[in-house]
PDB file of N, CA and C in Angstrom:
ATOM      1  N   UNK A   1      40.706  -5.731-149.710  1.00  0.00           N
ATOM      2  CA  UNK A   1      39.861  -6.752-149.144  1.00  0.00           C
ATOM      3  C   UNK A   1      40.412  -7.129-147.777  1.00  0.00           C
ATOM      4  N   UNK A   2      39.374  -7.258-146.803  1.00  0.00           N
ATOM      5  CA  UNK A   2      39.880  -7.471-146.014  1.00  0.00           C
ATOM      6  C   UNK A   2      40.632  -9.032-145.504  1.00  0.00           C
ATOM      7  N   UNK A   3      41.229  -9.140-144.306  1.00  0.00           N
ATOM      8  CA  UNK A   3      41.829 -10.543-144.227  1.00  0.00           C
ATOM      9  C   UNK A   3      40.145 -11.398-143.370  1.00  0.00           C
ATOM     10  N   UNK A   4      38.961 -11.147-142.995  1.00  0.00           N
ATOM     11  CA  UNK A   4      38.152 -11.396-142.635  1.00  0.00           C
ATOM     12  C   UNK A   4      37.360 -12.560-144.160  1.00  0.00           C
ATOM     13  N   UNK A   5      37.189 -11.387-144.989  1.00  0.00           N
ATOM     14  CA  UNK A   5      36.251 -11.575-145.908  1.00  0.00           C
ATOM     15  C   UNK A   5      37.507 -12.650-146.973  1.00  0.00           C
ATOM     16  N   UNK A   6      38.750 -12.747-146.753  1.00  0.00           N
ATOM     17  CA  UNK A   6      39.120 -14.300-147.540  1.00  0.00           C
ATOM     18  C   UNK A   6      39.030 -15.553-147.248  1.00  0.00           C
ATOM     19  N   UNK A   7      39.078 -15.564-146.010  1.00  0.00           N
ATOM     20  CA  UNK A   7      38.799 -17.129-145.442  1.00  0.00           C
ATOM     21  C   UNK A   7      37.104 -16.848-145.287  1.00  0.00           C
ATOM     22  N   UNK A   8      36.494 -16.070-145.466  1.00  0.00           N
ATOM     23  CA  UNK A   8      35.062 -16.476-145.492  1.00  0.00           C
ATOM     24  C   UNK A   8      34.929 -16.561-144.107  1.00  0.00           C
ATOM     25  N   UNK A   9      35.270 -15.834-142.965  1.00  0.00           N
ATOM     26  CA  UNK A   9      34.879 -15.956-141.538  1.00  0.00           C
ATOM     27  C   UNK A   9      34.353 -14.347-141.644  1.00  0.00           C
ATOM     28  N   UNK A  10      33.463 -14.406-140.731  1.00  0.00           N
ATOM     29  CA  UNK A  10      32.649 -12.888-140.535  1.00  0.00           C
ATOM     30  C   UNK A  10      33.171 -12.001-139.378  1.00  0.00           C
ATOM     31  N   UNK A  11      33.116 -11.167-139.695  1.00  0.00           N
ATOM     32  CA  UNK A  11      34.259 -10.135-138.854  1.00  0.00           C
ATOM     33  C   UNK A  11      33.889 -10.157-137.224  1.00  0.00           C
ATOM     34  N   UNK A  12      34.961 -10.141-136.225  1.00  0.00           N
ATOM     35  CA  UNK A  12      34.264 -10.087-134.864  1.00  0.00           C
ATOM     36  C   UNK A  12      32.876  -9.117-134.558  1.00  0.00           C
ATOM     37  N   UNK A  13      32.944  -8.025-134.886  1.00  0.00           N
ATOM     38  CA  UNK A  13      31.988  -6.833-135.231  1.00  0.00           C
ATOM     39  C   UNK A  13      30.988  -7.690-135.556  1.00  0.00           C
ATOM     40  N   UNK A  14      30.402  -8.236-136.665  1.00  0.00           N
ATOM     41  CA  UNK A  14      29.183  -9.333-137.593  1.00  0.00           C
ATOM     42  C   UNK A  14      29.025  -9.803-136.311  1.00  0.00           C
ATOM     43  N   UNK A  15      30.448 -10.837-135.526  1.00  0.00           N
ATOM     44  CA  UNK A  15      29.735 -12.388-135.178  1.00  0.00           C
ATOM     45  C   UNK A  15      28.993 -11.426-133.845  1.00  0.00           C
ATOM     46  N   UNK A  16      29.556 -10.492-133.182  1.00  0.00           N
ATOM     47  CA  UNK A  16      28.729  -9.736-131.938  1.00  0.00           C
ATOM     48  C   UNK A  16      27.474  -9.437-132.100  1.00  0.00           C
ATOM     49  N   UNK A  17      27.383  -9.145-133.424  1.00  0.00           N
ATOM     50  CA  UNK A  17      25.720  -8.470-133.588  1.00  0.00           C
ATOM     51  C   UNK A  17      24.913  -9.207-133.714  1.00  0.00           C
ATOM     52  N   UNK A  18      25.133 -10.798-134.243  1.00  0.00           N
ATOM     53  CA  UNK A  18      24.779 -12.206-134.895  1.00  0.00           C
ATOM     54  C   UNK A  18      24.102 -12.208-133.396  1.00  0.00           C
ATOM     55  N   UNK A  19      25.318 -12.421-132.198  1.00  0.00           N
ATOM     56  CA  UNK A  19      24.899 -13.227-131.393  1.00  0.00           C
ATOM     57  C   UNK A  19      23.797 -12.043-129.762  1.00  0.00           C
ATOM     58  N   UNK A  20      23.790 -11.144-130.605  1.00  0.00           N
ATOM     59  CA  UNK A  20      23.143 -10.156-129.955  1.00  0.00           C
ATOM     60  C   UNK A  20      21.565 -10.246-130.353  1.00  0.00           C
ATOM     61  N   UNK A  21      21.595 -10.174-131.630  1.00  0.00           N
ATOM     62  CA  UNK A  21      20.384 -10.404-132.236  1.00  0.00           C
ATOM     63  C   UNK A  21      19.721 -12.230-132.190  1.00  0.00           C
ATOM     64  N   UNK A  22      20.221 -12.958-131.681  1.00  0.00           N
ATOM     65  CA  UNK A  22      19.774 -14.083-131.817  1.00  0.00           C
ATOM     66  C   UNK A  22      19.267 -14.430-130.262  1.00  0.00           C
ATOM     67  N   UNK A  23      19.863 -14.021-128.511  1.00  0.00           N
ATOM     68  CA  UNK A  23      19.700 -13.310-127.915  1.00  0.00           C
ATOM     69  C   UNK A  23      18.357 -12.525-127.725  1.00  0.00           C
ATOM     70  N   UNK A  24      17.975 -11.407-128.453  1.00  0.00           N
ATOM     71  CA  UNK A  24      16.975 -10.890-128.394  1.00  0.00           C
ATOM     72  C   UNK A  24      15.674 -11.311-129.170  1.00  0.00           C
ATOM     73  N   UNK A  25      15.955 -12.380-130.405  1.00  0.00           N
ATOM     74  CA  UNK A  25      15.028 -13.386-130.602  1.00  0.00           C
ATOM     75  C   UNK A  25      14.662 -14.145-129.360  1.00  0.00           C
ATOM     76  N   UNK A  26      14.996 -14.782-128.546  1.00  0.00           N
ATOM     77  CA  UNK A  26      14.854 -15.470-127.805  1.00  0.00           C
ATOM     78  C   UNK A  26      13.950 -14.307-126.954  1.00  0.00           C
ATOM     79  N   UNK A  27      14.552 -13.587-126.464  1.00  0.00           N
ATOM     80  CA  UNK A  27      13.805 -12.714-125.524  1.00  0.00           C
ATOM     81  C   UNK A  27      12.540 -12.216-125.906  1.00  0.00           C
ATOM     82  N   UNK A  28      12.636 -11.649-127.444  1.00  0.00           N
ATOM     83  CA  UNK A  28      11.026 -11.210-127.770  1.00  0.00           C
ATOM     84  C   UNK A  28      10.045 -12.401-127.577  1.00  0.00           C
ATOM     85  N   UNK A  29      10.763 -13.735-128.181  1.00  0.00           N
ATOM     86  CA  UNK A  29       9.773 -14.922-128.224  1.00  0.00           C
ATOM     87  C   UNK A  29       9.182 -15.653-126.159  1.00  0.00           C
ATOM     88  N   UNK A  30       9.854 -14.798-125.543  1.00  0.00           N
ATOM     89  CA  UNK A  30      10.088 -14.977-123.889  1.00  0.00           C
ATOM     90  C   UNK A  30      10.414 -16.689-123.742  1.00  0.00           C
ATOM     91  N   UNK A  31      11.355 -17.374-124.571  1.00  0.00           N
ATOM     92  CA  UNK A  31      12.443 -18.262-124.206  1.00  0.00           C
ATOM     93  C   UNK A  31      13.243 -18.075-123.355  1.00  0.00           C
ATOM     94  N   UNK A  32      12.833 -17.107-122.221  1.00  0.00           N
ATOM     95  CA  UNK A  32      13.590 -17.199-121.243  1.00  0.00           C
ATOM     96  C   UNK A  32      13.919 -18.126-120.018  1.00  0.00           C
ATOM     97  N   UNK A  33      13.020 -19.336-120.170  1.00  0.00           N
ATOM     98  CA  UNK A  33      12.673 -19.902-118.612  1.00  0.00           C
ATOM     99  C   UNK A  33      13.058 -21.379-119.725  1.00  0.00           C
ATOM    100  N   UNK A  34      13.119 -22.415-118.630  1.00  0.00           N
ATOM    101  CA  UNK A  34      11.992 -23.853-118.652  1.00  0.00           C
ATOM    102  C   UNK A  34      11.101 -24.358-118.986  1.00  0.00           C
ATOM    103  N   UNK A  35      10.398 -23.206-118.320  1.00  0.00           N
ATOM    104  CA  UNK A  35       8.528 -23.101-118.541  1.00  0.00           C
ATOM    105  C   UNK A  35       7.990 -22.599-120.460  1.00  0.00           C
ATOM    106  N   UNK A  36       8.842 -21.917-120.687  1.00  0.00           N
ATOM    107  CA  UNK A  36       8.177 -21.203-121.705  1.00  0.00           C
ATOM    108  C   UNK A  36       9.655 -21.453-122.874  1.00  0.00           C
ATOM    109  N   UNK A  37      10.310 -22.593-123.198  1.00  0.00           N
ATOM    110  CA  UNK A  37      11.191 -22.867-124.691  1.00  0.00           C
ATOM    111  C   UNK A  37      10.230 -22.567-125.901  1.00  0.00           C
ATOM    112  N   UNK A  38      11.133 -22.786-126.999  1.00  0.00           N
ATOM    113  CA  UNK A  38      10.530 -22.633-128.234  1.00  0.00           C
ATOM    114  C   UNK A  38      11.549 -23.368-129.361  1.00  0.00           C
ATOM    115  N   UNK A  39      11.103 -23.830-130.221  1.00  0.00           N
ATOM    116  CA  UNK A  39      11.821 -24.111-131.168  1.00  0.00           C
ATOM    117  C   UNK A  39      12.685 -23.353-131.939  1.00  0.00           C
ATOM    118  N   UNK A  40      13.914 -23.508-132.132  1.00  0.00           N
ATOM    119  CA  UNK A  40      14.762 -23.026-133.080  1.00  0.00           C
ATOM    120  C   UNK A  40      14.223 -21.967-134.339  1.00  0.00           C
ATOM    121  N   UNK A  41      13.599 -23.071-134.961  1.00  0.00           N
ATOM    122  CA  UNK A  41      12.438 -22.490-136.046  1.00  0.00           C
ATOM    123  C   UNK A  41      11.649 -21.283-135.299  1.00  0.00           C
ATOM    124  N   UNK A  42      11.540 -21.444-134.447  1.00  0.00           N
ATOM    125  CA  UNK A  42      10.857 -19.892-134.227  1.00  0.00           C
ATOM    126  C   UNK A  42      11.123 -18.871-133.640  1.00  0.00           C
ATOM    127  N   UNK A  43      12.524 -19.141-133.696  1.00  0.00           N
ATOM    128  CA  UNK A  43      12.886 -17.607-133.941  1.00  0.00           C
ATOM    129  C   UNK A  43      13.164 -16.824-134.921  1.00  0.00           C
ATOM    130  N   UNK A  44      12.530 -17.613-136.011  1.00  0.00           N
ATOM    131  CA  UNK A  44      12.485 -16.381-137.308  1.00  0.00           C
ATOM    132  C   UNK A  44      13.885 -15.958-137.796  1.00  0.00           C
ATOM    133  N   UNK A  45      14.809 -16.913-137.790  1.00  0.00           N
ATOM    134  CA  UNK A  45      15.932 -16.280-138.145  1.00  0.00           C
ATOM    135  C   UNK A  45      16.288 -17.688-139.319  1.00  0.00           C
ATOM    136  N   UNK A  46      17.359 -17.194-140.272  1.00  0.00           N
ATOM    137  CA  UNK A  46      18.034 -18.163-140.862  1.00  0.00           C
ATOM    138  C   UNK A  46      19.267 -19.298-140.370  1.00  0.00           C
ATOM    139  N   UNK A  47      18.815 -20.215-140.302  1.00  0.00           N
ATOM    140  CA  UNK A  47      19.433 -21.049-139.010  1.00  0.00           C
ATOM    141  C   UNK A  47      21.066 -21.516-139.877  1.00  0.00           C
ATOM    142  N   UNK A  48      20.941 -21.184-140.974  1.00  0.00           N
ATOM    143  CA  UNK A  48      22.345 -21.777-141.549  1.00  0.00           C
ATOM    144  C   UNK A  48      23.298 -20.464-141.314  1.00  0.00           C
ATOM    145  N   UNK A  49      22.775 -19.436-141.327  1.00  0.00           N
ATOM    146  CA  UNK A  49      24.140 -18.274-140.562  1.00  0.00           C
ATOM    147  C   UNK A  49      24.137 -18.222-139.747  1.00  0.00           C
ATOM    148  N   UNK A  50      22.884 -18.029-138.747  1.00  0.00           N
ATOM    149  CA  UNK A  50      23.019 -18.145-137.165  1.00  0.00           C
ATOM    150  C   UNK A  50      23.640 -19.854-136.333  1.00  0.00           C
ATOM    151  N   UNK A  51      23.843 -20.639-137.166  1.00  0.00           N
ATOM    152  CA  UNK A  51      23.787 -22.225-136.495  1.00  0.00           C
ATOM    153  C   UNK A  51      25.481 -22.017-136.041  1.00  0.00           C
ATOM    154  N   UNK A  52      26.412 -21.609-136.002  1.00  0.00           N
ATOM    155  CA  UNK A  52      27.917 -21.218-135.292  1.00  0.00           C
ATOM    156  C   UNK A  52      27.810 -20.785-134.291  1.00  0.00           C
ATOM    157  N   UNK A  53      26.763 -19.575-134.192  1.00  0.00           N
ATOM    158  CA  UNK A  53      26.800 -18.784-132.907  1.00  0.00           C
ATOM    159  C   UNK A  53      25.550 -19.722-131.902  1.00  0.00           C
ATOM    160  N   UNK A  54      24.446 -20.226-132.756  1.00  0.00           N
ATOM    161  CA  UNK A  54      23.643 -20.962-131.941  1.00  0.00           C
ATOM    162  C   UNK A  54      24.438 -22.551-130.408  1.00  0.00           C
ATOM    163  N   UNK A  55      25.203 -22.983-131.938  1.00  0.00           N
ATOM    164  CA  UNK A  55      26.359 -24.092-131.097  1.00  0.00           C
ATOM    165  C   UNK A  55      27.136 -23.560-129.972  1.00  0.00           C
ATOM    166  N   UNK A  56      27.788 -22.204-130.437  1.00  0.00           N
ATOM    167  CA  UNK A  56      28.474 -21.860-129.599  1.00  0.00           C
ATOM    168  C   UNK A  56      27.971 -21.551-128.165  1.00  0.00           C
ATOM    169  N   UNK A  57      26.247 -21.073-128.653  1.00  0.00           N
ATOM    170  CA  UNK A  57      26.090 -20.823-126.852  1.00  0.00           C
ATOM    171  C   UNK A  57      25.354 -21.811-126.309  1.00  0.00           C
ATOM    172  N   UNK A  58      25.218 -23.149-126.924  1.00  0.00           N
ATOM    173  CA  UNK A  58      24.784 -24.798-126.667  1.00  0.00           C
ATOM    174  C   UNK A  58      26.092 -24.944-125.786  1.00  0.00           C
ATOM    175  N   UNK A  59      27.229 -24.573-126.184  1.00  0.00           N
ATOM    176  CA  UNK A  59      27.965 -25.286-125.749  1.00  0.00           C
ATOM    177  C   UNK A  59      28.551 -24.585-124.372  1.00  0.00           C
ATOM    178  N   UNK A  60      28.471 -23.473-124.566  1.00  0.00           N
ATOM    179  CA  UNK A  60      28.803 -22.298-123.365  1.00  0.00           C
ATOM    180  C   UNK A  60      27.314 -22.689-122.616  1.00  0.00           C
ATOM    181  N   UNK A  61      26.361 -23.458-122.564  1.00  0.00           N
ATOM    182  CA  UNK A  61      25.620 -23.676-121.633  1.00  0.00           C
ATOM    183  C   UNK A  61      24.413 -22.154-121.454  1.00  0.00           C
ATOM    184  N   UNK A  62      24.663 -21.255-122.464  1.00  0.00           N
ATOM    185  CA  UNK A  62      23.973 -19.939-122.417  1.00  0.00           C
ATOM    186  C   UNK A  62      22.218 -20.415-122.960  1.00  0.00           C
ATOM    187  N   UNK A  63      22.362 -21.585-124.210  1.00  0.00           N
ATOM    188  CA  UNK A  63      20.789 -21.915-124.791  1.00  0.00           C
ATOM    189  C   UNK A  63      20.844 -23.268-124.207  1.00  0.00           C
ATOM    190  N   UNK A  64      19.836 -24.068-123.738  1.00  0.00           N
ATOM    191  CA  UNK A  64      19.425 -25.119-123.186  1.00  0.00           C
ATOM    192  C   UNK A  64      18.657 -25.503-123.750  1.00  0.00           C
ATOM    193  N   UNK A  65      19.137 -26.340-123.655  1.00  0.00           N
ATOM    194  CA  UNK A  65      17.742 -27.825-124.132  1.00  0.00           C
ATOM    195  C   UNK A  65      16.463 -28.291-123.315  1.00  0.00           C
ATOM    196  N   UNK A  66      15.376 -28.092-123.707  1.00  0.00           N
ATOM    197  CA  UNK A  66      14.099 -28.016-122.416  1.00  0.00           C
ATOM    198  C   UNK A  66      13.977 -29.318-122.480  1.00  0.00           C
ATOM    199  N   UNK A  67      13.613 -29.470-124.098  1.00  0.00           N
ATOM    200  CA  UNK A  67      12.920 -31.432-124.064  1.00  0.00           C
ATOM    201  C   UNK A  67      13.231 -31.350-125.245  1.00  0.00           C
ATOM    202  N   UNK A  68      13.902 -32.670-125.352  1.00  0.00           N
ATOM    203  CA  UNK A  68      14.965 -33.214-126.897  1.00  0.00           C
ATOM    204  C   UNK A  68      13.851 -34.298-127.214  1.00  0.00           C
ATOM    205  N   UNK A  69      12.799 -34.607-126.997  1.00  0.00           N
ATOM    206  CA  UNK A  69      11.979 -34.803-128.071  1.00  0.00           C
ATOM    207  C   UNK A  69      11.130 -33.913-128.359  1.00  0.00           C
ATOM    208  N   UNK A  70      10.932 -32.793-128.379  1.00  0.00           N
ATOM    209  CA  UNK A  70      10.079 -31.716-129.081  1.00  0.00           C
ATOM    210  C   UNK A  70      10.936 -30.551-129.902  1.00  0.00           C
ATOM    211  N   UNK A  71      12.677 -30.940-129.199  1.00  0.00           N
ATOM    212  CA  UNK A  71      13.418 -30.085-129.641  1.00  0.00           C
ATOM    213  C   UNK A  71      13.387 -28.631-129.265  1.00  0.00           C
ATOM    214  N   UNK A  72      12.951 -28.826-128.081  1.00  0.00           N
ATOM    215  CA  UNK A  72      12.840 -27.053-127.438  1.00  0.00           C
ATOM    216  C   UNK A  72      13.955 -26.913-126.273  1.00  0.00           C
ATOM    217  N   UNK A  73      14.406 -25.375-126.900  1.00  0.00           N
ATOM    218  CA  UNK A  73      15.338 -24.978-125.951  1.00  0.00           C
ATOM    219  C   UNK A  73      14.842 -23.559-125.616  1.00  0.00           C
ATOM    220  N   UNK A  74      15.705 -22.957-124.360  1.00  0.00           N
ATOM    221  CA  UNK A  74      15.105 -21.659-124.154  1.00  0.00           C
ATOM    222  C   UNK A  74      16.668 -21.133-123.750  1.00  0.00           C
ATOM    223  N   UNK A  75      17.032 -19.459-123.494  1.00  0.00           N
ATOM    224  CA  UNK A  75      17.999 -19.151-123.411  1.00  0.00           C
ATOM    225  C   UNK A  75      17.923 -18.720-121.280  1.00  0.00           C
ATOM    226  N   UNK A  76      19.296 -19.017-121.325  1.00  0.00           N
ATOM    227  CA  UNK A  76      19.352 -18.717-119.270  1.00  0.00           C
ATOM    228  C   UNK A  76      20.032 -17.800-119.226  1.00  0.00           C
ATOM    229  N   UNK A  77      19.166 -16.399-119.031  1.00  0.00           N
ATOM    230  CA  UNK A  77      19.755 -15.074-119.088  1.00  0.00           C
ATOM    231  C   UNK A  77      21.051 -15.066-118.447  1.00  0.00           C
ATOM    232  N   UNK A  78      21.001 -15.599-116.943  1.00  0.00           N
ATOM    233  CA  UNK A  78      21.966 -15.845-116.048  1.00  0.00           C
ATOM    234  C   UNK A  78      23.592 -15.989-116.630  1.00  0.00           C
ATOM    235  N   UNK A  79      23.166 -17.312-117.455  1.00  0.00           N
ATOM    236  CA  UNK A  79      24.483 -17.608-117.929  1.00  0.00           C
ATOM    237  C   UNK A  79      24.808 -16.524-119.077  1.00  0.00           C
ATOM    238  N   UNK A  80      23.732 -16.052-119.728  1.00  0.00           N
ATOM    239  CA  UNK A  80      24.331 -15.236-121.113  1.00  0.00           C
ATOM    240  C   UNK A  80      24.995 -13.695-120.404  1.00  0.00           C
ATOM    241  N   UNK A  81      24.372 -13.276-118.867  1.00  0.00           N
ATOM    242  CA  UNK A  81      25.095 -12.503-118.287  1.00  0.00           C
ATOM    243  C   UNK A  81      26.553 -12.531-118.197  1.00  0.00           C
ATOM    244  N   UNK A  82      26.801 -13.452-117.561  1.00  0.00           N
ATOM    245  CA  UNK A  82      27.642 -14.132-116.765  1.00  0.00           C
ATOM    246  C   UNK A  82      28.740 -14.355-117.817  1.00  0.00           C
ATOM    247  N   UNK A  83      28.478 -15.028-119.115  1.00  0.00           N
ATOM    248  CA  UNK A  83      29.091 -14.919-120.515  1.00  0.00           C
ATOM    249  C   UNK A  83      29.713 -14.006-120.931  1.00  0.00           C
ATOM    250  N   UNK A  84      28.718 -12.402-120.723  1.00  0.00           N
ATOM    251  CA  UNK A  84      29.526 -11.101-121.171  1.00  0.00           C
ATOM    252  C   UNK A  84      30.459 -10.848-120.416  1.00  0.00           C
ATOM    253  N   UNK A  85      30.038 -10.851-119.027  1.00  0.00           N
ATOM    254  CA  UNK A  85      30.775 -10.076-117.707  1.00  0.00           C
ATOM    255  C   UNK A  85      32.418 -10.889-117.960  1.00  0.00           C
ATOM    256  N   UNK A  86      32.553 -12.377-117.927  1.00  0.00           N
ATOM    257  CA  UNK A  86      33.580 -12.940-118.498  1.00  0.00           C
ATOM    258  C   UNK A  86      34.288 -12.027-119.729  1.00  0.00           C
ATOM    259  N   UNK A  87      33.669 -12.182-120.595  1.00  0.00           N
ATOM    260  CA  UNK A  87      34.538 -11.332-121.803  1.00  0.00           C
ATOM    261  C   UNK A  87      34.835  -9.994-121.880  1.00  0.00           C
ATOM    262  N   UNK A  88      33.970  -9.243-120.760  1.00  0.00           N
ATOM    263  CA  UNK A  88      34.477  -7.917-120.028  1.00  0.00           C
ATOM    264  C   UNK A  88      35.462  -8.012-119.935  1.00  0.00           C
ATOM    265  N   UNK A  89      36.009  -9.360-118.564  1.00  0.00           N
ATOM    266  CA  UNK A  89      36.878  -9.422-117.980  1.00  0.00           C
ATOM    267  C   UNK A  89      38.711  -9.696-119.044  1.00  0.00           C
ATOM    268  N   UNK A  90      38.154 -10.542-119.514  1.00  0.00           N
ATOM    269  CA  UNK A  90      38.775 -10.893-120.554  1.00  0.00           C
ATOM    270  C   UNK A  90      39.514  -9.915-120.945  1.00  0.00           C
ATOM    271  N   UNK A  91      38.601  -8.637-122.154  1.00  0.00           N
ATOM    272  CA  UNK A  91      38.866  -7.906-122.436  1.00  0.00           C
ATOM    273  C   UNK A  91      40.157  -6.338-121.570  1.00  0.00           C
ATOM    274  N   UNK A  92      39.186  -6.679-120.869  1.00  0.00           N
ATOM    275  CA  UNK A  92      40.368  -5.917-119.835  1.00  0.00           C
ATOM    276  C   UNK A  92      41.834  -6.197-119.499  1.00  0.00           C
ATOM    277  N   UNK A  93      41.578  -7.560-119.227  1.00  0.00           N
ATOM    278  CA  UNK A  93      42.851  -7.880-118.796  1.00  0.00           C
ATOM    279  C   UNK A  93      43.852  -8.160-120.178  1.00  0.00           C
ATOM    280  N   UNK A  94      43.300  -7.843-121.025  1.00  0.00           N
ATOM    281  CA  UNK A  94      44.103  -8.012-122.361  1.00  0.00           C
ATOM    282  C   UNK A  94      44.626  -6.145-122.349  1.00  0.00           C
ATOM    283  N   UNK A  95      44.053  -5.241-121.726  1.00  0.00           N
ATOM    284  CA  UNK A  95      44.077  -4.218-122.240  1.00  0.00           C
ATOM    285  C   UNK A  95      45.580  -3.351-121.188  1.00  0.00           C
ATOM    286  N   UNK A  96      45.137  -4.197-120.342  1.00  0.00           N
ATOM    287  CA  UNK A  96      46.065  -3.872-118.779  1.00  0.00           C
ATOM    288  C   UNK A  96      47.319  -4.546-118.786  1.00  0.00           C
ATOM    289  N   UNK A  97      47.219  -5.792-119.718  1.00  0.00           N
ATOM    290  CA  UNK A  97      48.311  -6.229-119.909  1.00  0.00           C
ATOM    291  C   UNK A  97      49.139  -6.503-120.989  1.00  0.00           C
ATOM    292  N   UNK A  98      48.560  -6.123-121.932  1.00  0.00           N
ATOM    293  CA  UNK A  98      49.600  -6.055-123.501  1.00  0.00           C
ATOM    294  C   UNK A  98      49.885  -4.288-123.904  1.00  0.00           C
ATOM    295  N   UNK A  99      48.436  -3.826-123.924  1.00  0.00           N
ATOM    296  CA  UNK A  99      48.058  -2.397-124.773  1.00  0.00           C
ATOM    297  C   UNK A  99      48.914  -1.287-123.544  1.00  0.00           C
ATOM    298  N   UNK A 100      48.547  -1.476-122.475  1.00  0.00           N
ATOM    299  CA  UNK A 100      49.175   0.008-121.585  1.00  0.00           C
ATOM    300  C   UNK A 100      50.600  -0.229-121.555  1.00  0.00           C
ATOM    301  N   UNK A 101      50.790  -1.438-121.429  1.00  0.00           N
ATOM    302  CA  UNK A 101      52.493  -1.745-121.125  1.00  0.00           C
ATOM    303  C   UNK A 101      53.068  -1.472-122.283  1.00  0.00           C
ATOM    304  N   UNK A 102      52.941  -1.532-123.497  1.00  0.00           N
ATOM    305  CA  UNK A 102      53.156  -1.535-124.954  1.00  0.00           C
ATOM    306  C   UNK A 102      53.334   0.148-124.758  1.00  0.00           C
ATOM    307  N   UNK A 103      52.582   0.965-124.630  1.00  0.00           N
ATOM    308  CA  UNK A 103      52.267   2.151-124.541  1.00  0.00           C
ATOM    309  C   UNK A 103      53.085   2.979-123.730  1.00  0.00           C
ATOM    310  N   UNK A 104      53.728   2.471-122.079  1.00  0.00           N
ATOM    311  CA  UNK A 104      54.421   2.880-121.363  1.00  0.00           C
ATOM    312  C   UNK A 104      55.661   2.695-121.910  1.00  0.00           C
ATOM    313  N   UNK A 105      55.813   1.714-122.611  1.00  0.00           N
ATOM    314  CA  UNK A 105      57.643   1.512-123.456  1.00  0.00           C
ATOM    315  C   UNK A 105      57.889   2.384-124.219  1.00  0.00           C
ATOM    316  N   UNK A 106      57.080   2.432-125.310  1.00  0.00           N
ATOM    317  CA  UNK A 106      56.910   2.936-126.316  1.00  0.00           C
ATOM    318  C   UNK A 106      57.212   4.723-125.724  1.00  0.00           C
ATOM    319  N   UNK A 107      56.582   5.428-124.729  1.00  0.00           N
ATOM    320  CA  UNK A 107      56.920   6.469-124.384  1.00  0.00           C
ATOM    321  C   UNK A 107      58.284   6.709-123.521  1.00  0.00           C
ATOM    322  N   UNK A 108      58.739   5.311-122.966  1.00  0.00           N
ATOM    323  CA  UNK A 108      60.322   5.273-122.459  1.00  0.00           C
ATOM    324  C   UNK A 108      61.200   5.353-123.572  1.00  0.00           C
ATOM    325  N   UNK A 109      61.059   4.342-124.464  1.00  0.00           N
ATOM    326  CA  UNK A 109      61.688   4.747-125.796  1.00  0.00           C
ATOM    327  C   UNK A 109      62.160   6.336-126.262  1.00  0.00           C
ATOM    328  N   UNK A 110      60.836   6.665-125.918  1.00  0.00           N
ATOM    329  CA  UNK A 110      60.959   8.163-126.881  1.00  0.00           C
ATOM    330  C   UNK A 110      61.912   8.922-126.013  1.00  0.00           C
ATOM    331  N   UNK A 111      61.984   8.907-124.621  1.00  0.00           N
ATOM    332  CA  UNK A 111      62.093   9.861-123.476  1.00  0.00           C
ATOM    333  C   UNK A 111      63.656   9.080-123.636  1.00  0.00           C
ATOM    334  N   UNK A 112      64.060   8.292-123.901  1.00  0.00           N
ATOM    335  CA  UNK A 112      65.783   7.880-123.919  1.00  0.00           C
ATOM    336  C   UNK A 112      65.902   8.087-125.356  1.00  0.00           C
ATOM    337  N   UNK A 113      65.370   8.498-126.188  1.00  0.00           N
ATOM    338  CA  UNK A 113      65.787   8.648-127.397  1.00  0.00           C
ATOM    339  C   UNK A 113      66.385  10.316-127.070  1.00  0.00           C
ATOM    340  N   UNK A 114      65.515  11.221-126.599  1.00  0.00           N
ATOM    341  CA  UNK A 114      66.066  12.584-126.325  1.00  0.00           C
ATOM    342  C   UNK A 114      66.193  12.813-124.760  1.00  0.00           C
TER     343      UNK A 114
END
């Protein structure tokens, strides 16, 4: 079993696809603007698994609030761009700076071992 599935958190893999697919709800429903929000409810999804990733991009400023008395929000491609390109970045610099250096030792090691 994995260490994911004991604490009951859904694997990074799940939460990416969660928030990919919730994303392209928005887009089929064209919640893309100001002009054109929609309710939660209609995006056809189950709001008690999606409501983590929904908060999360409330709060990352990615889904907006059009009018909080009708309860319509729409998603700002801009920022959900801008969101990935960040965790690109992210990603990289995790890769440039733990994984290659880890990798370059690891082959000094070997090369002073013989």
């Amino acid at each position: 079993m994995s260490s994911s599935s004991n604490n009951n958190q859904p694997a990074p893999e799940k939460e990416k696809a969660r928030r990919k697919f919730l994303i392209d709800a928005f887009r089929n429903l064209g919640a893309v603007s100001i002009a054109n929000p929609c309710q939660l409810e209609d995006l056809g999804l189950n709001l008690t698994i999606y409501n983590s990733r929904i908060e999360e991009l409330i709060d990352k400023n990615v889904i907006k609030l059009a009018n909080s008395e009708k309860n319509l929000f729409y998603l700002d491609l801009d920022a959900y761009y801008d969101l990935k390109d960040q965790e690109d970045k992210e990603f990289f610099i995790t890769l440039v700076s733990i994984i290659i250096p880890g990798i370059i030792f690891f082959l000094l090691g070997l090369l002073w071992l013989f």
